[in-house]
Protein backbone atom coordinates (compact mmCIF):
# COMPACT_ATOMS: atom_id res chain seq x y z
CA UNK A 1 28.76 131.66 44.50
CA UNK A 2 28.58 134.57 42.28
CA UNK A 3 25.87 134.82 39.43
CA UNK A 4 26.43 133.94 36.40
CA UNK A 5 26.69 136.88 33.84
CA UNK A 6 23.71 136.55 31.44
CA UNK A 7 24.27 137.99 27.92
CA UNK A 8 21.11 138.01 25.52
CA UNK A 9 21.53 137.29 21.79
CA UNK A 10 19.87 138.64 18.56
CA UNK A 11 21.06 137.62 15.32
CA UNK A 12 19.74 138.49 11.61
CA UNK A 13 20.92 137.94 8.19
CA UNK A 14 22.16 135.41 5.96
CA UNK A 15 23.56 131.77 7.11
CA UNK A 16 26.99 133.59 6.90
CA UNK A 17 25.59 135.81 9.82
CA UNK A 18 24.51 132.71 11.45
CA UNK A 19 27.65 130.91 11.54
CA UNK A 20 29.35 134.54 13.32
CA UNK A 21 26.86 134.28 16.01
CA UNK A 22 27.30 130.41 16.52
CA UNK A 23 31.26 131.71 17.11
CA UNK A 24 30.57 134.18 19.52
CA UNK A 25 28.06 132.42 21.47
CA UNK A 26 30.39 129.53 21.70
CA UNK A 27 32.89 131.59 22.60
CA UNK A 28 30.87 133.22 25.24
CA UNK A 29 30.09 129.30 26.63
CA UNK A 30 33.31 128.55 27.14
CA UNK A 31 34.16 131.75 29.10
CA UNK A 32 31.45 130.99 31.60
CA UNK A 33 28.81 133.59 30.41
CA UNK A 34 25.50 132.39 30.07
CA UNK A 35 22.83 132.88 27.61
CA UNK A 36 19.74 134.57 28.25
CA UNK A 37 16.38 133.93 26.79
CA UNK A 38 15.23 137.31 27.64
CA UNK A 39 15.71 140.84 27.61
CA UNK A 40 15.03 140.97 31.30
CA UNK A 41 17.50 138.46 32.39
CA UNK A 42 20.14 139.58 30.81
CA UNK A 43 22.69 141.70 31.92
CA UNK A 44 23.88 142.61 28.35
CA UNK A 45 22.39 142.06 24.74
CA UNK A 46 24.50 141.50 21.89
CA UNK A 47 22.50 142.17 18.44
CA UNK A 48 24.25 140.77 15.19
CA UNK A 49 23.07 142.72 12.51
CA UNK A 50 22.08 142.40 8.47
CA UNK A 51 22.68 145.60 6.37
CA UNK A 52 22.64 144.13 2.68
CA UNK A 53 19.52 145.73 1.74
CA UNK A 54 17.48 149.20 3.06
CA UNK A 55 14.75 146.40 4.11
CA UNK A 56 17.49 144.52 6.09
CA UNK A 57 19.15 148.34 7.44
CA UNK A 58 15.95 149.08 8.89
CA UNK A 59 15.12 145.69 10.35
CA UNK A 60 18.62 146.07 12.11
CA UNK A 61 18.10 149.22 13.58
CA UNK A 62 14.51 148.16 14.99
CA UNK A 63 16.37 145.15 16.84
CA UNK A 64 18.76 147.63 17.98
CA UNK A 65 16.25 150.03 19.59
CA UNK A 66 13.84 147.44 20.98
CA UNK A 67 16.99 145.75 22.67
CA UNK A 68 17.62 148.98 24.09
CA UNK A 69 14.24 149.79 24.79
CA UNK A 70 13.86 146.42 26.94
CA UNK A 71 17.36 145.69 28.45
CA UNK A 72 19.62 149.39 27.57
CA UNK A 73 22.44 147.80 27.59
CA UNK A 74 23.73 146.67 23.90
CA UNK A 75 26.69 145.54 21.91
CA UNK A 76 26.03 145.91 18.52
CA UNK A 77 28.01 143.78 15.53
CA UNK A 78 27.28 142.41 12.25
CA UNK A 79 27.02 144.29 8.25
CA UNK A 80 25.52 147.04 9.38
CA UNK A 81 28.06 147.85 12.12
CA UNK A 82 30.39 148.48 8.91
CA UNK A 83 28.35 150.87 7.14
CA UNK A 84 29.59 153.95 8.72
CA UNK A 85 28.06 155.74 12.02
CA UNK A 86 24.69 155.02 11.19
CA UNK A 87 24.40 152.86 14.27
CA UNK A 88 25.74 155.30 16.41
CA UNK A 89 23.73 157.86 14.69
CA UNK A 90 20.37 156.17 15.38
CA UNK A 91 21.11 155.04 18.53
CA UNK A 92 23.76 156.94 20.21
CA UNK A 93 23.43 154.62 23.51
CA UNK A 94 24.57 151.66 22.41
CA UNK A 95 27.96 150.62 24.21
CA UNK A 96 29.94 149.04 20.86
CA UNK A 97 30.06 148.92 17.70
CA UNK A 98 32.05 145.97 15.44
CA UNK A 99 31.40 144.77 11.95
CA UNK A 100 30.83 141.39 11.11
CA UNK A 101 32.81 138.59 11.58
CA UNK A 102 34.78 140.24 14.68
CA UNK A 103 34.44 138.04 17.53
CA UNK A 104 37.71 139.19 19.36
CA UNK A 105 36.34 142.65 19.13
CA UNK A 106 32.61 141.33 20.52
CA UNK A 107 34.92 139.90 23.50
CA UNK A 108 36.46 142.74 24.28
CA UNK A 109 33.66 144.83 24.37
CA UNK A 110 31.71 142.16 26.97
CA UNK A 111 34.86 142.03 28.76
CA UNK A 112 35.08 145.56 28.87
CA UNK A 113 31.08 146.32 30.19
CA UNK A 114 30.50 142.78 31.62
CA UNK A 115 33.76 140.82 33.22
CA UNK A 116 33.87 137.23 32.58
CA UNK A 117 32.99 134.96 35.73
CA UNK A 118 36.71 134.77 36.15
CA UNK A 119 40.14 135.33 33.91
CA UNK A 120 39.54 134.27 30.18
CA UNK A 121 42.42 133.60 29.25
CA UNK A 122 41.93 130.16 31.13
CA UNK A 123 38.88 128.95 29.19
CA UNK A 124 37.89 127.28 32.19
CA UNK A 125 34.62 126.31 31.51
CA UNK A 126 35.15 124.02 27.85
CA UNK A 127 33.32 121.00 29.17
CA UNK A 128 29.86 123.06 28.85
CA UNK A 129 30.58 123.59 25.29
CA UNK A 130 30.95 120.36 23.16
CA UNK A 131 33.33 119.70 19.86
CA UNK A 132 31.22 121.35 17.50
CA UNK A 133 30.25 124.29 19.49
CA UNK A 134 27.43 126.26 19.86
CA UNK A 135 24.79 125.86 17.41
CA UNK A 136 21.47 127.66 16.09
CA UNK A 137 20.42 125.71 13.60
CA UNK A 138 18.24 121.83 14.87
CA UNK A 139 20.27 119.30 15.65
CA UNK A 140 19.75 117.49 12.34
CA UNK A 141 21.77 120.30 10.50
CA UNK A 142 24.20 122.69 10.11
CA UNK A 143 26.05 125.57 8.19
CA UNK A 144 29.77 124.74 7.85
CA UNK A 145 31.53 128.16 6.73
CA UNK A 146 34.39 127.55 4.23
CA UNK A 147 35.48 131.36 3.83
CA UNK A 148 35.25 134.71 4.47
CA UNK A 149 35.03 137.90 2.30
CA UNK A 150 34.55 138.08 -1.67
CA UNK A 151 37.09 139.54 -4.55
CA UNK A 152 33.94 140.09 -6.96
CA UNK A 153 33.19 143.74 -7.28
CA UNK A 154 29.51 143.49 -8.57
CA UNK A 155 28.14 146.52 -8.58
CA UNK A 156 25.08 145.69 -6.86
CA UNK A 157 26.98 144.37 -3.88
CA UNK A 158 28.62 145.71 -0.87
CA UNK A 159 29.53 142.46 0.92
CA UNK A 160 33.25 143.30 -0.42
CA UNK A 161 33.42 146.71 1.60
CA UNK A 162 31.59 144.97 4.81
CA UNK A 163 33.31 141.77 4.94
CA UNK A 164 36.89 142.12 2.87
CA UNK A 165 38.33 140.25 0.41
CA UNK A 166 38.44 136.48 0.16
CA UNK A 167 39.82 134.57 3.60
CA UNK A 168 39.73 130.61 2.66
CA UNK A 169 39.55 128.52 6.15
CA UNK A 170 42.13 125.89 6.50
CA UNK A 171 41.15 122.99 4.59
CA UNK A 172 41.91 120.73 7.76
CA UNK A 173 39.94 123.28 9.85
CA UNK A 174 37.07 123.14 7.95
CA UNK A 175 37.03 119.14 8.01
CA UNK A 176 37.61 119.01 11.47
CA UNK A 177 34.90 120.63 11.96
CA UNK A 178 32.48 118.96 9.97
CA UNK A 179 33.68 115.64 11.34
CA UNK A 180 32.79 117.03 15.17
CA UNK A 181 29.64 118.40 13.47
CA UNK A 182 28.80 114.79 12.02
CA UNK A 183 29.97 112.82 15.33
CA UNK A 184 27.12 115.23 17.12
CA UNK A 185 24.68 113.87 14.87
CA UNK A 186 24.44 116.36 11.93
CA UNK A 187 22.84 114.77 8.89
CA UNK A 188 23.02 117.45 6.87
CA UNK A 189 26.50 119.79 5.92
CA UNK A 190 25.34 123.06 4.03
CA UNK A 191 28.69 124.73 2.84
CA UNK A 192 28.60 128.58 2.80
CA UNK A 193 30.65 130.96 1.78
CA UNK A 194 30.50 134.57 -0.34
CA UNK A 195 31.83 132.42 -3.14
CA UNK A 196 32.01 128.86 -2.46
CA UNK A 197 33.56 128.27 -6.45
CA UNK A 198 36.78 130.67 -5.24
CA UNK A 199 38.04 128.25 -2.33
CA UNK A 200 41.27 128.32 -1.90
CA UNK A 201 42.16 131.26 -4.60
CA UNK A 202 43.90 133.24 -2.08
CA UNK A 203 46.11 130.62 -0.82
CA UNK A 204 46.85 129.34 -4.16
CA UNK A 205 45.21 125.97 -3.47
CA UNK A 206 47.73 125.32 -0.79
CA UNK A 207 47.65 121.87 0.50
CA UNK A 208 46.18 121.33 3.77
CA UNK A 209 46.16 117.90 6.20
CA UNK A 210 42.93 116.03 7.48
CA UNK A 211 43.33 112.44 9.27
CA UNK A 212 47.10 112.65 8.06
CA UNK A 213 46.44 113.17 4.13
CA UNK A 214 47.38 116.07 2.18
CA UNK A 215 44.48 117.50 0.73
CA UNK A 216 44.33 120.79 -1.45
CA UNK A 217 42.33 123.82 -0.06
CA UNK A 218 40.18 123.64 -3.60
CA UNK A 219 36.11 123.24 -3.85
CA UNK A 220 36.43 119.93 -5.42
CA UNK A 221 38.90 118.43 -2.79
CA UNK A 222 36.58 119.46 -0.36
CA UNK A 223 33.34 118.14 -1.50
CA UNK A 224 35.17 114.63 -2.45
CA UNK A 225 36.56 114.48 1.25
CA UNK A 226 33.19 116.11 3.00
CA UNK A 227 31.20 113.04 0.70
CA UNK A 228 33.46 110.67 3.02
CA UNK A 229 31.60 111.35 6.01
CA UNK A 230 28.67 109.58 5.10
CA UNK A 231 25.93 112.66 5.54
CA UNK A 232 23.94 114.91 2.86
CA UNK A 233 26.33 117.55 1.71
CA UNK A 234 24.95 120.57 0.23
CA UNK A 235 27.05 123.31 -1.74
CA UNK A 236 25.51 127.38 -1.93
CA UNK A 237 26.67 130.62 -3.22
CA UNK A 238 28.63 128.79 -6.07
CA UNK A 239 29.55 130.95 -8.98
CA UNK A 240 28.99 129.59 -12.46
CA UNK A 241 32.84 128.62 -13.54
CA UNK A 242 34.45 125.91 -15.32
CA UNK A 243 35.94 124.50 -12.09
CA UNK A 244 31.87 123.41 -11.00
CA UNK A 245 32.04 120.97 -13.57
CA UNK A 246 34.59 119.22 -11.53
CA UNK A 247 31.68 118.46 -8.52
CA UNK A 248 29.14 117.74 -11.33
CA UNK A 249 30.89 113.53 -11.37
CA UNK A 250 30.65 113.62 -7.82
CA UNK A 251 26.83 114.06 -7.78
CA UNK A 252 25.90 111.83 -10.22
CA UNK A 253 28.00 109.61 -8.30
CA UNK A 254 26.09 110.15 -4.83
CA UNK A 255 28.64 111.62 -3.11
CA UNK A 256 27.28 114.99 -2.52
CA UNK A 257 23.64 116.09 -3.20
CA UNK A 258 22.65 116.83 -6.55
CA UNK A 259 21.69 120.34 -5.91
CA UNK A 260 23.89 123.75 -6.47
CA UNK A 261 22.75 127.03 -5.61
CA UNK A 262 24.27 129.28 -8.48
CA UNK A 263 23.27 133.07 -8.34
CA UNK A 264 23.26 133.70 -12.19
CA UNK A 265 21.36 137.27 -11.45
CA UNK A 266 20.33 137.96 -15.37
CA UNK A 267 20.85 136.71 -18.58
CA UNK A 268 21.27 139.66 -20.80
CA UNK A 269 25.25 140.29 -21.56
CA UNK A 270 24.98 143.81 -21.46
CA UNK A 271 23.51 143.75 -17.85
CA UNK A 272 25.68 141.35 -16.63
CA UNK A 273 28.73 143.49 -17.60
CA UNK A 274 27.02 146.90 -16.17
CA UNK A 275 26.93 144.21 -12.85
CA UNK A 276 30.13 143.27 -13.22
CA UNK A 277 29.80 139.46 -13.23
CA UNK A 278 30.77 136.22 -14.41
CA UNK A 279 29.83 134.20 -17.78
CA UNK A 280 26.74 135.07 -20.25
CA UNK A 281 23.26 133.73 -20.47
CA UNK A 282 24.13 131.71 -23.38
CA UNK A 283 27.57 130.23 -21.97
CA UNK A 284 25.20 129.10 -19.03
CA UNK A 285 22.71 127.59 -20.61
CA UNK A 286 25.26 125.23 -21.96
CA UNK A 287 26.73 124.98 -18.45
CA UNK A 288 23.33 123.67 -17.41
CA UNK A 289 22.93 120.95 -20.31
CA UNK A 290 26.19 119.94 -19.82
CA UNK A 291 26.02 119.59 -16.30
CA UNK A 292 22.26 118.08 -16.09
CA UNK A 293 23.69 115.34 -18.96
CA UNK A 294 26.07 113.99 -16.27
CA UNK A 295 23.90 114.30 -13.32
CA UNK A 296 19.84 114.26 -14.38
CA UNK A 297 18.69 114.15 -11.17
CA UNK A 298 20.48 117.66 -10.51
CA UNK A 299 18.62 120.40 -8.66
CA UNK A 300 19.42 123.95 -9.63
CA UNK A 301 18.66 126.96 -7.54
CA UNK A 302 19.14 130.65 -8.39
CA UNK A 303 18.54 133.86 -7.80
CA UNK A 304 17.62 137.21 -10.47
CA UNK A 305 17.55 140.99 -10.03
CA UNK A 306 15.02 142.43 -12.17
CA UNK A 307 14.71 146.25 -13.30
CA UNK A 308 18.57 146.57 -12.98
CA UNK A 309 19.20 150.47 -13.91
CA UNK A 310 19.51 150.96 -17.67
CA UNK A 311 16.89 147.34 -18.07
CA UNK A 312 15.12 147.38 -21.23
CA UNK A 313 12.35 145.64 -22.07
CA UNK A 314 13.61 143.53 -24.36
CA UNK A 315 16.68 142.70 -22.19
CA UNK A 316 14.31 141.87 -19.48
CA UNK A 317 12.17 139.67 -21.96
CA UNK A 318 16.13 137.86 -22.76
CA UNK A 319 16.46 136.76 -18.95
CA UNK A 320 12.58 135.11 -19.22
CA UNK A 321 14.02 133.50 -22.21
CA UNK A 322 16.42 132.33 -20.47
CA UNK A 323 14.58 131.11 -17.46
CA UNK A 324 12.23 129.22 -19.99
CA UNK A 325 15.03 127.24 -21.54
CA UNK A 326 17.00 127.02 -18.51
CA UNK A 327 13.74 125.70 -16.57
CA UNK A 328 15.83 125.81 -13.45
CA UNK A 329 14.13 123.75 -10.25
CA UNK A 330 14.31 127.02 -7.71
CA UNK A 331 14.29 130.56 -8.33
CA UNK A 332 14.19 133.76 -6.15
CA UNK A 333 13.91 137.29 -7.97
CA UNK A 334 14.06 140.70 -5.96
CA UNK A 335 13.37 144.36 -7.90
CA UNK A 336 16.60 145.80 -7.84
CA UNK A 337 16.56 147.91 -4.80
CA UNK A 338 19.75 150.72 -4.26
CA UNK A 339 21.99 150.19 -1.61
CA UNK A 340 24.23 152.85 0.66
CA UNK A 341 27.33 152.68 -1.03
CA UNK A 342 26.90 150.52 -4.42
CA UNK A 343 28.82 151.60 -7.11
CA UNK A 344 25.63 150.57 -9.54
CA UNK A 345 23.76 153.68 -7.98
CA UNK A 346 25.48 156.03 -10.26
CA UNK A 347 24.55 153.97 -13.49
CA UNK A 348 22.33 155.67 -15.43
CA UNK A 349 18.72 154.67 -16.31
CA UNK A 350 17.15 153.87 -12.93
CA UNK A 351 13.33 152.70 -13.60
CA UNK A 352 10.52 153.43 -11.58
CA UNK A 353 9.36 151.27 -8.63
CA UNK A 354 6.32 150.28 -10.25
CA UNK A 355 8.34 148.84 -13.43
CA UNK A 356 10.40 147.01 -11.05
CA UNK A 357 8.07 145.24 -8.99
CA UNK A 358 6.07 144.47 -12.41
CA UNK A 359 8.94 143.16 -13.66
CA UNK A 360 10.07 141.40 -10.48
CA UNK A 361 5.99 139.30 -10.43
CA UNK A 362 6.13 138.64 -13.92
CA UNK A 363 9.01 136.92 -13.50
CA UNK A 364 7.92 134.57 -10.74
CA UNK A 365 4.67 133.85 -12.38
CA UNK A 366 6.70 132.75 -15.24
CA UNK A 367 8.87 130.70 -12.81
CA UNK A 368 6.15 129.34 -10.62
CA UNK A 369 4.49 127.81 -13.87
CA UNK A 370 8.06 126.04 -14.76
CA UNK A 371 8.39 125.36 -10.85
CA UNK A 372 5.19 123.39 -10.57
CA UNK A 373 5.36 121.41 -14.02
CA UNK A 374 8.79 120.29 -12.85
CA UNK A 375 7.68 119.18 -9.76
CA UNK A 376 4.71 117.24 -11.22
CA UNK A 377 7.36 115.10 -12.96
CA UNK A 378 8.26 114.18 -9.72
CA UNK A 379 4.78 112.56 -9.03
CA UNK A 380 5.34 108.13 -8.44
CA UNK A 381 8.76 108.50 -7.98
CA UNK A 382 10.47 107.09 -4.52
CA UNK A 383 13.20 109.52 -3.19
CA UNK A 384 14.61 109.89 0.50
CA UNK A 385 13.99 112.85 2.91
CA UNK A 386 15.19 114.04 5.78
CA UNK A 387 12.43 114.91 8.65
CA UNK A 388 12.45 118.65 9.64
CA UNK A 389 9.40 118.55 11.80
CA UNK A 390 6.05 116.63 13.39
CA UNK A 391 2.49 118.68 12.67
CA UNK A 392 0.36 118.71 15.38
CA UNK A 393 -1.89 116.55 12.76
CA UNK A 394 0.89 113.79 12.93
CA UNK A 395 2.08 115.04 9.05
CA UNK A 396 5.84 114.67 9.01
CA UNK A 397 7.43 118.04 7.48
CA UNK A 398 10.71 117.07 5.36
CA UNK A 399 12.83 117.85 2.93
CA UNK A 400 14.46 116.19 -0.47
CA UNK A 401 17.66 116.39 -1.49
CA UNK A 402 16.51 119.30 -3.89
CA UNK A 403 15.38 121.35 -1.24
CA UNK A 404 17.72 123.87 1.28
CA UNK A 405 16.25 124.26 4.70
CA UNK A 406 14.05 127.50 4.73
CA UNK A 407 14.51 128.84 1.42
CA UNK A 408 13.06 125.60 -0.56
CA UNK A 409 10.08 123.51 -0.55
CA UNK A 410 8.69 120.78 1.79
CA UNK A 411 7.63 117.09 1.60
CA UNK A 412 4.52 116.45 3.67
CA UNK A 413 4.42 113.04 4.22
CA UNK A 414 0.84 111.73 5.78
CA UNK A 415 0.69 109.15 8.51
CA UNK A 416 3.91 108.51 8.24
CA UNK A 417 4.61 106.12 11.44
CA UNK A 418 7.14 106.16 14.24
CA UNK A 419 9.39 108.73 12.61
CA UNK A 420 11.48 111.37 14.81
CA UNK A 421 12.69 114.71 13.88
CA UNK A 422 16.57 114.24 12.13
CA UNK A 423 15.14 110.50 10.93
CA UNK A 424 15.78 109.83 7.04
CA UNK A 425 13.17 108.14 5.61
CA UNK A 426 11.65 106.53 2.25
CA UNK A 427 8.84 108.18 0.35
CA UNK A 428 6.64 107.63 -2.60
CA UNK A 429 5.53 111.31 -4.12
CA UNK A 430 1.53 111.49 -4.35
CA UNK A 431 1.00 115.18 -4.92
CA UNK A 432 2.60 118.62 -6.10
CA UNK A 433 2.09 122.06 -6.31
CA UNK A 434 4.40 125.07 -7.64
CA UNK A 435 6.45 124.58 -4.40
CA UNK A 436 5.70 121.41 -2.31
CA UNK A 437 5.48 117.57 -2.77
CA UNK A 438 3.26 115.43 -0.98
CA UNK A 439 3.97 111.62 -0.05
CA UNK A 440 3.37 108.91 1.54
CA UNK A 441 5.79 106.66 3.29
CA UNK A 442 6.94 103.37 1.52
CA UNK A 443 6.86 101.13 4.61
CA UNK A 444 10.04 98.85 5.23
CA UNK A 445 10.07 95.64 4.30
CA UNK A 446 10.01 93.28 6.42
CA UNK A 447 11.93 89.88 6.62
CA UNK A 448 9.87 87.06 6.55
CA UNK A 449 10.04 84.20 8.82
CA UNK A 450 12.58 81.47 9.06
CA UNK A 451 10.54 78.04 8.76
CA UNK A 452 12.33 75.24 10.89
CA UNK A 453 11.82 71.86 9.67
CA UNK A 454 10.98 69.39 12.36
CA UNK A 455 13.45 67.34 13.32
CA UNK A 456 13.31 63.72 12.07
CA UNK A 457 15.12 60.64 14.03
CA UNK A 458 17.42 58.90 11.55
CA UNK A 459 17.73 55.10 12.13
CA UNK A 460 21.65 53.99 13.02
């Protein structure tokens, strides 16, 4: 028999990055191709790229030369494969050159400079791959991409002029998917998108079918019918409108996790106009009371740009403000950085780099402070978690419902029994920090034993 083509894989970014390489590679699965572990046995490499930030530009083009470097023969896709020739610039060798979310075009180029084992078009090899594809994530979880593509025009961003406008996935799609993703033995549904809040805007809502019901293609349709399937459902990227108070209910109600990822970015209304985006710090801070008086158990992430161009001090002291009254559960911050191609280059008032980063630690020394005295209010309560991982020392790594794989804290539970990775399992919190809980497991009770009475002869 022939060999087996062997294609290598690299792939950077965001979850929304990940979910494009779990396409391709099952794609590449199903055509017969296999997947390599290493530069040297493959016979192509494939390198999905990030190009959001310079950091993430330069990361890229490293992967790109070292792939090159150790194999020489590369397809490159991804963010940065939209940002002009700069790929082709830096490394003039590679053999393609897509942007993200182009699988067809990724196909064609392997076709083109490494045939499939035989035609295609035949898909002859779908028993390797199962319903829910190829994954990257553990078994216990999984991304499920609801869109594509953003209409926001923040002036920060490029993801508009990378990825396009809003694409909403058919609604049935998307829950076919997540049942084939649950049958596997997913636990955990993390719903991604550029702007999970705008689902369904470019279709007008239009009603969709799952298991023979119409359902609307709408954020709130979706997390009702994704709280069916009996797993942890977790919503990112959602922008601060009315319409989240809809999913607020079905929280409280245990339906869906208590936890939304909202990237509020400042809180200064001047700033967030010069960003172009959404809401003010004041209309969000009621957001947040309102929303935390339905559901008190709700976990709110976010993320902040500090030492926007044109900042002032006192603007910058408005979004601490704001974090101190907000007292949000998880915060990221990153000094506003330029990007190739954002229109909030030209804005007047850039600061120095030293003003930003200052700007950037006081702000998570503010938020580490609010971080850990939250969490310490978490100390003799019982919750559930969801095992990521088994220390060498026996210590069971898991996670809460208010923490995202990866970008979130950890519960460490201690001796915590026969316990597998992907197991759920009851804790009692003994121990925080400004990011982690520790715990100990609460063990199950046990049922006690039925007593018999002996049996006593009954005269006739």
């Amino acid at each position: 028999m022939a060999e087996v083509p062997k294609v290598g894989f690299v792939s950077l970014g965001c979850p929304k990055a990940l979910v494009d390489s779990e396409l391709i590679l099952t794609q590449l699965r199903t055509e017969g191709y296999a997947v390599s572990p290493s530069y040297a046995d493959a016979d192509i490499v494939i390198v999905n790229t990030c190009g959001f930030i310079d950091s993430a530009v330069a990361e890229s083009l490293d992967a790109i030369g070292e792939a090159l470097s150790e194999n020489g023969r590369v397809i490159v896709t991804g963010c940065l494969g939209a940002k002009g020739d700069i790929v082709r610039a830096t490394h003039p060798k590679v053999l393609a050159v897509t942007g993200p979310h182009a699988m067809n075009e990724v196909m064609a180029a392997v076709h083109e400079h490494l045939p499939a084992p035989q035609d295609e078009t035949s898909n002859p090899f779908t028993s390797l791959v199962p319903p829910q594809g190829i994954k990257l994530t553990p078994r216990h979880y999984a991304y499920l991409k609801i869109s594509e593509g953003c209409n926001h025009r923040c002036t920060f961003c490029i993801i508009p002029s990378m990825r396009g406008d809003l694409v909403s996935r058919p609604i049935g799609d998307v829950m076919q998917e997540a049942e084939n993703l649950v049958n596997a033995g997913v636990k955990e549904l993390l719903v991604i998108s550029q702007d999970t809040s705008a689902y369904g805007v470019d279709v007008r809502y239009r009603t969709g079918f799952w298991g023979g019901r119409p359902l609307k293609t709408r954020m709130t349709e979706l997390a009702r019918a994704l709280g069916e399937l009996g797993v942890w459902v977790r919503l990112h990227y959602v922008y601060p409108y009315p319409s989240v108070d809809e999913v607020i209910p079905l929280m409280a109600e245990g339906k869906i996790l208590p936890y939304l990822d909202v990237p509020f970015q400042h809180a200064s209304r001047r700033i967030l106009k010069l960003m172009k985006r959404p809401a003010e710090g004041e209309i969000n801070l009621d957001r947040i009371r309102a929303w935390r008086a339905i559901c008190p158990d709700l976990t709110i992430r976010s993320t902040f740009i500090a030492g926007f161009p044109g900042e002032t001090e006192a603007e910058f002291q408005e979004l601490l403000d704001f974090l101190s009254e907000a007292e949000l559960d998880r915060v990221g911050c990153f000094a506003y950085s330029p990007v190739e191609g954002a229109a909030a280059n030209a804005l007047p008032g850039a600061l120095p780099d030293e003003v930003r980063e200052e700007r950037q630690a006081r702000l998570m020394e503010l938020q580490e402070e609010i971080s850990e005295r939250r969490l310490q209010r978490k100390v003799g309560q019982t919750m559930r978690v969801l095992v990521d991982d088994i220390g060498d020392d026996g210590v069971a790594v898991a996670r809460s419902s208010a923490d995202a794989p990866e970008i979130d804290g950890l519960v460490y539970v201690d001796k915590p029994g026969r316990v597998a990775i992907g197991d759920f399992m009851d804790v009692e919190i003994t121990g925080a920090d400004a990011h982690d809980l520790t715990a100990r497991k609460i063990p199950t009770a046990r049922k006690a034993p039925v007593r018999r009475k002996k049996a006593t002869s009954v005269p006739s």
